[in-house]
Every structure is written in C-alpha cells, then in structure tokens.
PDB file of N, CA and C in Angstrom:
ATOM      1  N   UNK A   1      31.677  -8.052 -25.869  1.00  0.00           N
ATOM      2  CA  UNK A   1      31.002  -7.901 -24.593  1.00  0.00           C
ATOM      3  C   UNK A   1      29.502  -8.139 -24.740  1.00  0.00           C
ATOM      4  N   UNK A   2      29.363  -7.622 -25.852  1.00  0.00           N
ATOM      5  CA  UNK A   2      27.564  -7.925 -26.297  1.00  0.00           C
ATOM      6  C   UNK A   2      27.202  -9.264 -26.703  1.00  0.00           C
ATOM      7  N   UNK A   3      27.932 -10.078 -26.806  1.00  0.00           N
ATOM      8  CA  UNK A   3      27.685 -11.459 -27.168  1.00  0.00           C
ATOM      9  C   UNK A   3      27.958 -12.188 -25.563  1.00  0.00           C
ATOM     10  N   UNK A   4      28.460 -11.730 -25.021  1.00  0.00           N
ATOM     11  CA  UNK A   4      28.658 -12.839 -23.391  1.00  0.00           C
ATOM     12  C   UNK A   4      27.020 -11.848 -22.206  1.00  0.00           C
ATOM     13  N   UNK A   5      26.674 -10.790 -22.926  1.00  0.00           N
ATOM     14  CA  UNK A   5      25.814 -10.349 -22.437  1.00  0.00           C
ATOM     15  C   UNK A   5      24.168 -11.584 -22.751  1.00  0.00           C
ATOM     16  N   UNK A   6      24.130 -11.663 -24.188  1.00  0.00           N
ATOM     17  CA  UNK A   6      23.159 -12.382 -24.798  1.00  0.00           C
ATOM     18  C   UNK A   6      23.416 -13.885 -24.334  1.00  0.00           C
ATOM     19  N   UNK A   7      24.587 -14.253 -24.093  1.00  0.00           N
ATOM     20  CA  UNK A   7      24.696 -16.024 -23.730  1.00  0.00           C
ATOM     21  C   UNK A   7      24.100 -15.596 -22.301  1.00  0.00           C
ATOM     22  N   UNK A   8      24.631 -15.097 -21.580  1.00  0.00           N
ATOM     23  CA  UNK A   8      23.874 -14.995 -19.708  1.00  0.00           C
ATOM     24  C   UNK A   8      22.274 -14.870 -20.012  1.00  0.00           C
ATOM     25  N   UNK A   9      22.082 -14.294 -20.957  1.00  0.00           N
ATOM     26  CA  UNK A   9      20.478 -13.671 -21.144  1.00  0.00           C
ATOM     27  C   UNK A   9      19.902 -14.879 -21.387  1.00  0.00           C
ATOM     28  N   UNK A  10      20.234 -15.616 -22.002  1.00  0.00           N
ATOM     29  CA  UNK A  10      20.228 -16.731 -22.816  1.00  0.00           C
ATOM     30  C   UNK A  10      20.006 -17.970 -21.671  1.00  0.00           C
ATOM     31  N   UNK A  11      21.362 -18.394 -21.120  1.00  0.00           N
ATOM     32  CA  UNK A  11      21.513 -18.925 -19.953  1.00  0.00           C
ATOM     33  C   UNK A  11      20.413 -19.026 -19.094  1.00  0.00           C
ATOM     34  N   UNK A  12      20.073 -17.503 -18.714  1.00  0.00           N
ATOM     35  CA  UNK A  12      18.790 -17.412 -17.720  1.00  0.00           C
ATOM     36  C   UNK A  12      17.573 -17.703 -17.808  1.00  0.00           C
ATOM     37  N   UNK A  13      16.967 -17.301 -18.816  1.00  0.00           N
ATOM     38  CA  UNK A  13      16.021 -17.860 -19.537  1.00  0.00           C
ATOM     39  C   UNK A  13      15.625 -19.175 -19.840  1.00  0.00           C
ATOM     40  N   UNK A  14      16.629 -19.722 -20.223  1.00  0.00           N
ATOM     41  CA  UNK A  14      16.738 -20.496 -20.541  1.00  0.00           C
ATOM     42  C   UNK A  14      16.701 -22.181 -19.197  1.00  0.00           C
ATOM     43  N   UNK A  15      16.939 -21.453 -17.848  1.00  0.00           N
ATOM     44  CA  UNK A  15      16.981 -22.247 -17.059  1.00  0.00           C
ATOM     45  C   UNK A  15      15.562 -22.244 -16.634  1.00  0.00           C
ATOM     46  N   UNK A  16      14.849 -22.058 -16.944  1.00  0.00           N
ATOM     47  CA  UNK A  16      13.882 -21.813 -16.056  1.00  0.00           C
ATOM     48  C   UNK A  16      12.431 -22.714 -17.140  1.00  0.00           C
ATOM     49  N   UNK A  17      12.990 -23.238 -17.985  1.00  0.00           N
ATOM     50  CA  UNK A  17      12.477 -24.170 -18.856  1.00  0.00           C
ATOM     51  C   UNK A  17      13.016 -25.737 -18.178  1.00  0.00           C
ATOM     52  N   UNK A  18      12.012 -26.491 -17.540  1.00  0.00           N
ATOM     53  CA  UNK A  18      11.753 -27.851 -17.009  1.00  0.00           C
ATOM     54  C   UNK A  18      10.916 -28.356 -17.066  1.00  0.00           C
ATOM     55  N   UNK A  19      11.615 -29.870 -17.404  1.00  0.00           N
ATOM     56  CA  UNK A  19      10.272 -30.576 -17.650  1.00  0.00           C
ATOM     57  C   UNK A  19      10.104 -30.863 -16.515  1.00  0.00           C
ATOM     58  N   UNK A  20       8.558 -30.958 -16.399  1.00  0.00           N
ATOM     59  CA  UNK A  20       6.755 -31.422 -15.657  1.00  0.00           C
ATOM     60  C   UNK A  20       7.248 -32.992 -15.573  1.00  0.00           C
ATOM     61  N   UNK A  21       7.976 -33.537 -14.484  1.00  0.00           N
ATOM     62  CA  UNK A  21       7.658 -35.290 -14.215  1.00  0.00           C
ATOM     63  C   UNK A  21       6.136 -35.622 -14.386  1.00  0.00           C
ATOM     64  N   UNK A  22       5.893 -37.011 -14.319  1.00  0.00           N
ATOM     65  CA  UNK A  22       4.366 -37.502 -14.376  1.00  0.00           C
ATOM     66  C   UNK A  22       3.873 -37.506 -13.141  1.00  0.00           C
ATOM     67  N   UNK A  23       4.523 -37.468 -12.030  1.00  0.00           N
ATOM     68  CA  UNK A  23       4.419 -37.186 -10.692  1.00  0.00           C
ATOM     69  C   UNK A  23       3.461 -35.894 -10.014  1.00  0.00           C
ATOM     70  N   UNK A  24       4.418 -35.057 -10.839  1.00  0.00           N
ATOM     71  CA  UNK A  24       3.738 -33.613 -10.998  1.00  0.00           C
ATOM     72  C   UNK A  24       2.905 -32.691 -11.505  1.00  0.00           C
ATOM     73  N   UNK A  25       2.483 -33.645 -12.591  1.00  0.00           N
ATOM     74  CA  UNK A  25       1.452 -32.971 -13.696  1.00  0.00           C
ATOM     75  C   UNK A  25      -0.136 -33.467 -12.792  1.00  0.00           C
ATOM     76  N   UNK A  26       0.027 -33.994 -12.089  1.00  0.00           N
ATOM     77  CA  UNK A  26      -1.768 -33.807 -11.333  1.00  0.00           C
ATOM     78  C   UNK A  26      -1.437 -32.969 -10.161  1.00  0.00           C
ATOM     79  N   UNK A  27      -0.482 -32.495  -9.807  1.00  0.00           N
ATOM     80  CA  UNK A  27      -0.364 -30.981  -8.490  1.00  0.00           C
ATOM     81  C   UNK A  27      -1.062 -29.972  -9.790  1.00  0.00           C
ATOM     82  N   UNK A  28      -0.234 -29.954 -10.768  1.00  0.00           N
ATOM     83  CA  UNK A  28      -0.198 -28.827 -11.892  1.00  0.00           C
ATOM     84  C   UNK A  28      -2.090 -28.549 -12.698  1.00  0.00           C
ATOM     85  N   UNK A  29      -2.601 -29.648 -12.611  1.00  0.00           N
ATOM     86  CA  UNK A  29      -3.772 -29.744 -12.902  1.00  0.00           C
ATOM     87  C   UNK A  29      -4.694 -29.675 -12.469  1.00  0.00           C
ATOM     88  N   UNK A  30      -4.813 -29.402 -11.123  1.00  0.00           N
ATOM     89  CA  UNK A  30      -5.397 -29.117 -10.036  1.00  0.00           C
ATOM     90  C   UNK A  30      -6.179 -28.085 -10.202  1.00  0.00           C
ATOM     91  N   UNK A  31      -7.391 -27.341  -9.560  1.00  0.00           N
ATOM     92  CA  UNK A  31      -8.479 -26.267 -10.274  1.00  0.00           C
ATOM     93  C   UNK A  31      -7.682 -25.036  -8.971  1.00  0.00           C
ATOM     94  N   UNK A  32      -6.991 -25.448  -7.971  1.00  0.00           N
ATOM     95  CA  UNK A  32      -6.418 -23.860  -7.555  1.00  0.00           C
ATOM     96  C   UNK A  32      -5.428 -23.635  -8.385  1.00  0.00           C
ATOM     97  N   UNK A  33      -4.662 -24.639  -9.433  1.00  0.00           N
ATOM     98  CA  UNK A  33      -3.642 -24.158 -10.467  1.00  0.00           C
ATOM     99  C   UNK A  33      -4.604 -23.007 -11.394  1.00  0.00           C
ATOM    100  N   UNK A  34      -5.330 -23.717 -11.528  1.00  0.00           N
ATOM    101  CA  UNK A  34      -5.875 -22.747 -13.077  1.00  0.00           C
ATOM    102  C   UNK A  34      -6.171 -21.160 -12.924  1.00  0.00           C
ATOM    103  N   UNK A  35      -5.805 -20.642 -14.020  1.00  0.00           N
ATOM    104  CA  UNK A  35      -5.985 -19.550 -13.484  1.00  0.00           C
ATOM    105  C   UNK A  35      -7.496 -18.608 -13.558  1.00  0.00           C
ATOM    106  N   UNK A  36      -7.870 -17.838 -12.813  1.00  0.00           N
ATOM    107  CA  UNK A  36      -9.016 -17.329 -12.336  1.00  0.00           C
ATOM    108  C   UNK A  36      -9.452 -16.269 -13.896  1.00  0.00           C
ATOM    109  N   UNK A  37     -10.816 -16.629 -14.179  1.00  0.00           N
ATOM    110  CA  UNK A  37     -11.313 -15.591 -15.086  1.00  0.00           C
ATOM    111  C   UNK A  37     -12.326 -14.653 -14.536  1.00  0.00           C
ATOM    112  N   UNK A  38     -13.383 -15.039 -13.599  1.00  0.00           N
ATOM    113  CA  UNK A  38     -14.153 -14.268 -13.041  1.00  0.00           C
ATOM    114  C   UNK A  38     -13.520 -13.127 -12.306  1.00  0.00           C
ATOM    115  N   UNK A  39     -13.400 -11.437 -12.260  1.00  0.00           N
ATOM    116  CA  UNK A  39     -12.864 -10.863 -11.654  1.00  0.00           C
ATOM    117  C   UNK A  39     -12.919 -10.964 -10.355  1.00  0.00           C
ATOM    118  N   UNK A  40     -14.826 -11.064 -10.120  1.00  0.00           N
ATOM    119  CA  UNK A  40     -15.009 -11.077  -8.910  1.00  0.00           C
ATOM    120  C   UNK A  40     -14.903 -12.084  -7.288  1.00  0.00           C
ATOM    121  N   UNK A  41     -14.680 -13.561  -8.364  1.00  0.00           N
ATOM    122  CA  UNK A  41     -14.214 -14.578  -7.948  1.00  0.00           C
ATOM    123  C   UNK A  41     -12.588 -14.273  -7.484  1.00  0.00           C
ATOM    124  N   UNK A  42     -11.864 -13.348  -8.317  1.00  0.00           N
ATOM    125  CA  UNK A  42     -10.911 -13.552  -8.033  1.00  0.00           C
ATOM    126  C   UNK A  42     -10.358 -12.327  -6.554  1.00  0.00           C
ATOM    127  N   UNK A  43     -11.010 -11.361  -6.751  1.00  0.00           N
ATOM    128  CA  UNK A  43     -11.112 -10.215  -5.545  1.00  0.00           C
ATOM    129  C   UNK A  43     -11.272 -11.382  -3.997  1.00  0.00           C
ATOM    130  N   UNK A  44     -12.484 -11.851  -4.582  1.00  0.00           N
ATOM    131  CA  UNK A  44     -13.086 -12.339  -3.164  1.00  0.00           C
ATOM    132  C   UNK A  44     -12.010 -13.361  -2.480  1.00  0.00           C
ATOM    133  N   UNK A  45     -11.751 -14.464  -3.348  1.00  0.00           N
ATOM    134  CA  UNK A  45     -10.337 -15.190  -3.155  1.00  0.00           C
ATOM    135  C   UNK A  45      -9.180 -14.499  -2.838  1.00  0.00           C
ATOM    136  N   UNK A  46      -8.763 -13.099  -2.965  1.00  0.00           N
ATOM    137  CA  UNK A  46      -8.007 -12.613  -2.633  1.00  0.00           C
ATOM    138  C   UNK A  46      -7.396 -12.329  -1.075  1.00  0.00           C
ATOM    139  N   UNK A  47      -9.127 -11.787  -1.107  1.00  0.00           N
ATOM    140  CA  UNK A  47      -9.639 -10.893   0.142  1.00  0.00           C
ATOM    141  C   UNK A  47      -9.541 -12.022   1.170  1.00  0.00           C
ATOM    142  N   UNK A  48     -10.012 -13.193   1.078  1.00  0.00           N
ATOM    143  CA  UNK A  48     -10.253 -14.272   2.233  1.00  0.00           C
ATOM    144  C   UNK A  48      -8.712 -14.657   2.189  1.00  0.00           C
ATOM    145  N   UNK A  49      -7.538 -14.916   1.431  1.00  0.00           N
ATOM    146  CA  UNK A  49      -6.277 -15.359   1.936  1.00  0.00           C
ATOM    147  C   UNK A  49      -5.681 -14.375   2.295  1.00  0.00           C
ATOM    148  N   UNK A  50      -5.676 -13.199   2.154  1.00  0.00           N
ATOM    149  CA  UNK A  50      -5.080 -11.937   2.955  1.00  0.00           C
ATOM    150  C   UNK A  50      -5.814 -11.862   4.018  1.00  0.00           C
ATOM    151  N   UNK A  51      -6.818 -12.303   4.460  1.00  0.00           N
ATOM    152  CA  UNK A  51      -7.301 -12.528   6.343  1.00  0.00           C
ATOM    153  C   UNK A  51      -6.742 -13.580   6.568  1.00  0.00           C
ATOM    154  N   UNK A  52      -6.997 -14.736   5.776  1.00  0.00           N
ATOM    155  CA  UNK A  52      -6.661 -15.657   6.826  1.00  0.00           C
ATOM    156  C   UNK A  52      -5.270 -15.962   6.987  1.00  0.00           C
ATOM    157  N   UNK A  53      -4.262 -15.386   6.403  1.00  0.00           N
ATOM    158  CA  UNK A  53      -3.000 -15.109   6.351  1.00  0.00           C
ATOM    159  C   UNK A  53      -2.270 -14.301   7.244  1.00  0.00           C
ATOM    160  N   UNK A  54      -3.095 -13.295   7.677  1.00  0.00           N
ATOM    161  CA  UNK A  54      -2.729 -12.171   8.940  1.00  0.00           C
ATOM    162  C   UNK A  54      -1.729 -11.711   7.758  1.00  0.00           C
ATOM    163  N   UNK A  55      -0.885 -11.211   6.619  1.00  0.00           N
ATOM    164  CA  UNK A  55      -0.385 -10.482   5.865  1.00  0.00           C
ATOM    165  C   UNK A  55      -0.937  -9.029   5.916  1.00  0.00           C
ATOM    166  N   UNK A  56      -2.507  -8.748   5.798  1.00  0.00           N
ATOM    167  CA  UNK A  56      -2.835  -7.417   5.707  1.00  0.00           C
ATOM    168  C   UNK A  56      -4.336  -7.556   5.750  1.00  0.00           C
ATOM    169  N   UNK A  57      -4.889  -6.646   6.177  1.00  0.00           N
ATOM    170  CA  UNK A  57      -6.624  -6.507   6.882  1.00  0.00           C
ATOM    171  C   UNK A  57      -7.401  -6.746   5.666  1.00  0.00           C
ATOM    172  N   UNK A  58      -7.172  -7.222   4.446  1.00  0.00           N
ATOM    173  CA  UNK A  58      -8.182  -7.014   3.570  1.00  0.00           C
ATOM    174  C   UNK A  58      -7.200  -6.241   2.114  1.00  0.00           C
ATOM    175  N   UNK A  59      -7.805  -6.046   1.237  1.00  0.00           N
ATOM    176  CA  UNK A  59      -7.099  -6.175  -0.188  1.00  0.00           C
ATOM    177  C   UNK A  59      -6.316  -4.409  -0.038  1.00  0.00           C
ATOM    178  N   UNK A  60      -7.090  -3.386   0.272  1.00  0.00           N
ATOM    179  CA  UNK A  60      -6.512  -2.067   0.767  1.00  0.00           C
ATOM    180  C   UNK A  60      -6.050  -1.584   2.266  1.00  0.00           C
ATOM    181  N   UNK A  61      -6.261  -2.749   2.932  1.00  0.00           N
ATOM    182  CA  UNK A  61      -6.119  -1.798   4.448  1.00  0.00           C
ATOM    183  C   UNK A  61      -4.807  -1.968   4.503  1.00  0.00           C
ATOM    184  N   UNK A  62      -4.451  -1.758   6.399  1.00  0.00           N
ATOM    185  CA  UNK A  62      -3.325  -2.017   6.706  1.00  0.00           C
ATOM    186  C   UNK A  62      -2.767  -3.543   6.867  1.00  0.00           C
ATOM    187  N   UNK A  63      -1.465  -3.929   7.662  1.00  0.00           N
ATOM    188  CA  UNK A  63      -1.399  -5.086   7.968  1.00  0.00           C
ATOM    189  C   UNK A  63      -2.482  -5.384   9.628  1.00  0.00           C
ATOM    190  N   UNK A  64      -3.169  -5.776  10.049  1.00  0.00           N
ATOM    191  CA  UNK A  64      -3.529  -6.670  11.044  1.00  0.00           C
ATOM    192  C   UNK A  64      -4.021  -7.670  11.621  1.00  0.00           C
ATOM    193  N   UNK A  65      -4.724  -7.770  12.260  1.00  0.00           N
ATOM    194  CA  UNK A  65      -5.402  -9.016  12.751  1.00  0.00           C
ATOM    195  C   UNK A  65      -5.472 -10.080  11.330  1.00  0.00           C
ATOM    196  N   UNK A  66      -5.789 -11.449  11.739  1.00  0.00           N
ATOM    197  CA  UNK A  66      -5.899 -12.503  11.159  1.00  0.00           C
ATOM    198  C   UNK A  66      -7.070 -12.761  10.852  1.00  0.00           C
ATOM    199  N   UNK A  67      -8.320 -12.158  11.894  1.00  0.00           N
ATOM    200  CA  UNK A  67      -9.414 -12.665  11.675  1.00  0.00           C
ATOM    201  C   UNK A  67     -10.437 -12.179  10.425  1.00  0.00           C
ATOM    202  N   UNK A  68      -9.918 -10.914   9.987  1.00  0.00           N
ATOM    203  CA  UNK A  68     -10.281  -9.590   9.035  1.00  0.00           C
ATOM    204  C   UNK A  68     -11.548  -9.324   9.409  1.00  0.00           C
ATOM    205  N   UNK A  69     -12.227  -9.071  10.679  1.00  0.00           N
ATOM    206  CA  UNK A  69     -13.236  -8.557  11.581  1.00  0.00           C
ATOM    207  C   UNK A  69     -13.009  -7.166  10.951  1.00  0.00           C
ATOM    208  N   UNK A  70     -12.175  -6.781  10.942  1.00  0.00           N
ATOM    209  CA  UNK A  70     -11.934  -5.226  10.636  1.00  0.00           C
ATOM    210  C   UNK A  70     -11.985  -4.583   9.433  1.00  0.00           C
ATOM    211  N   UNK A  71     -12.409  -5.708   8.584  1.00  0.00           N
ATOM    212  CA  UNK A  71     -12.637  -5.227   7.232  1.00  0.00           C
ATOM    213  C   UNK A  71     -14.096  -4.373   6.445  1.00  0.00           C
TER     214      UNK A  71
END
C-alpha cells in the first residue's frame, strides 16, 4: 500500500514539471514575472491591485469599493 502511495506522490509531482516552449519563455521573462525583492515595493504593489481589483479595501481592511478612497 506504501509503494502505490509513493508512485501517486510521485505521479503528482511529477506532473507539474513542463517544458517552457520558445513561445513562452519571453511571457516568463517579463519584469512583472520576476520576483519582487524590495519589501516596500512589494506592499505598495500589493495595495494598488487589491483597489483596483475591488477584492478588498486595501492590504487589512474589509472587502469594498474599487476605488480604495477608503483606505
């Protein structure tokens, strides 16, 4: 049973390894791919797609408005 456990484990993992076409490797290279080192760069970027998203007022509030006036 512990060996058909490790092949699924295996399996899964394992799917999720694909190759990058040449098509796709300049989406992938792109500077919103990369990932963010500045903390504060990355708060602020946060903060502006959670307004302009209407998801939620800002990084702690509630969900509302779109415009994040209320922040």
């Amino acid at each position: 049973m512990r060996s058909v456990f490790l092949i699924w484990v295996a399996v899964l993992l394992g799917s999720g390894c694909v190759r990058v076409g040449s098509y796709e490797r300049g989406y992938l290279s792109d500077v919103t791919m990369q990932p963010v080192v500045d903390p504060l760069e990355a708060f602020a970027t946060t903060h502006l797609h959670r307004a302009r998203e209407a998801t939620s007022g800002g990084i702690w509030s509630p969900a509302g408005g779109g415009c994040g006036c209320s922040n």
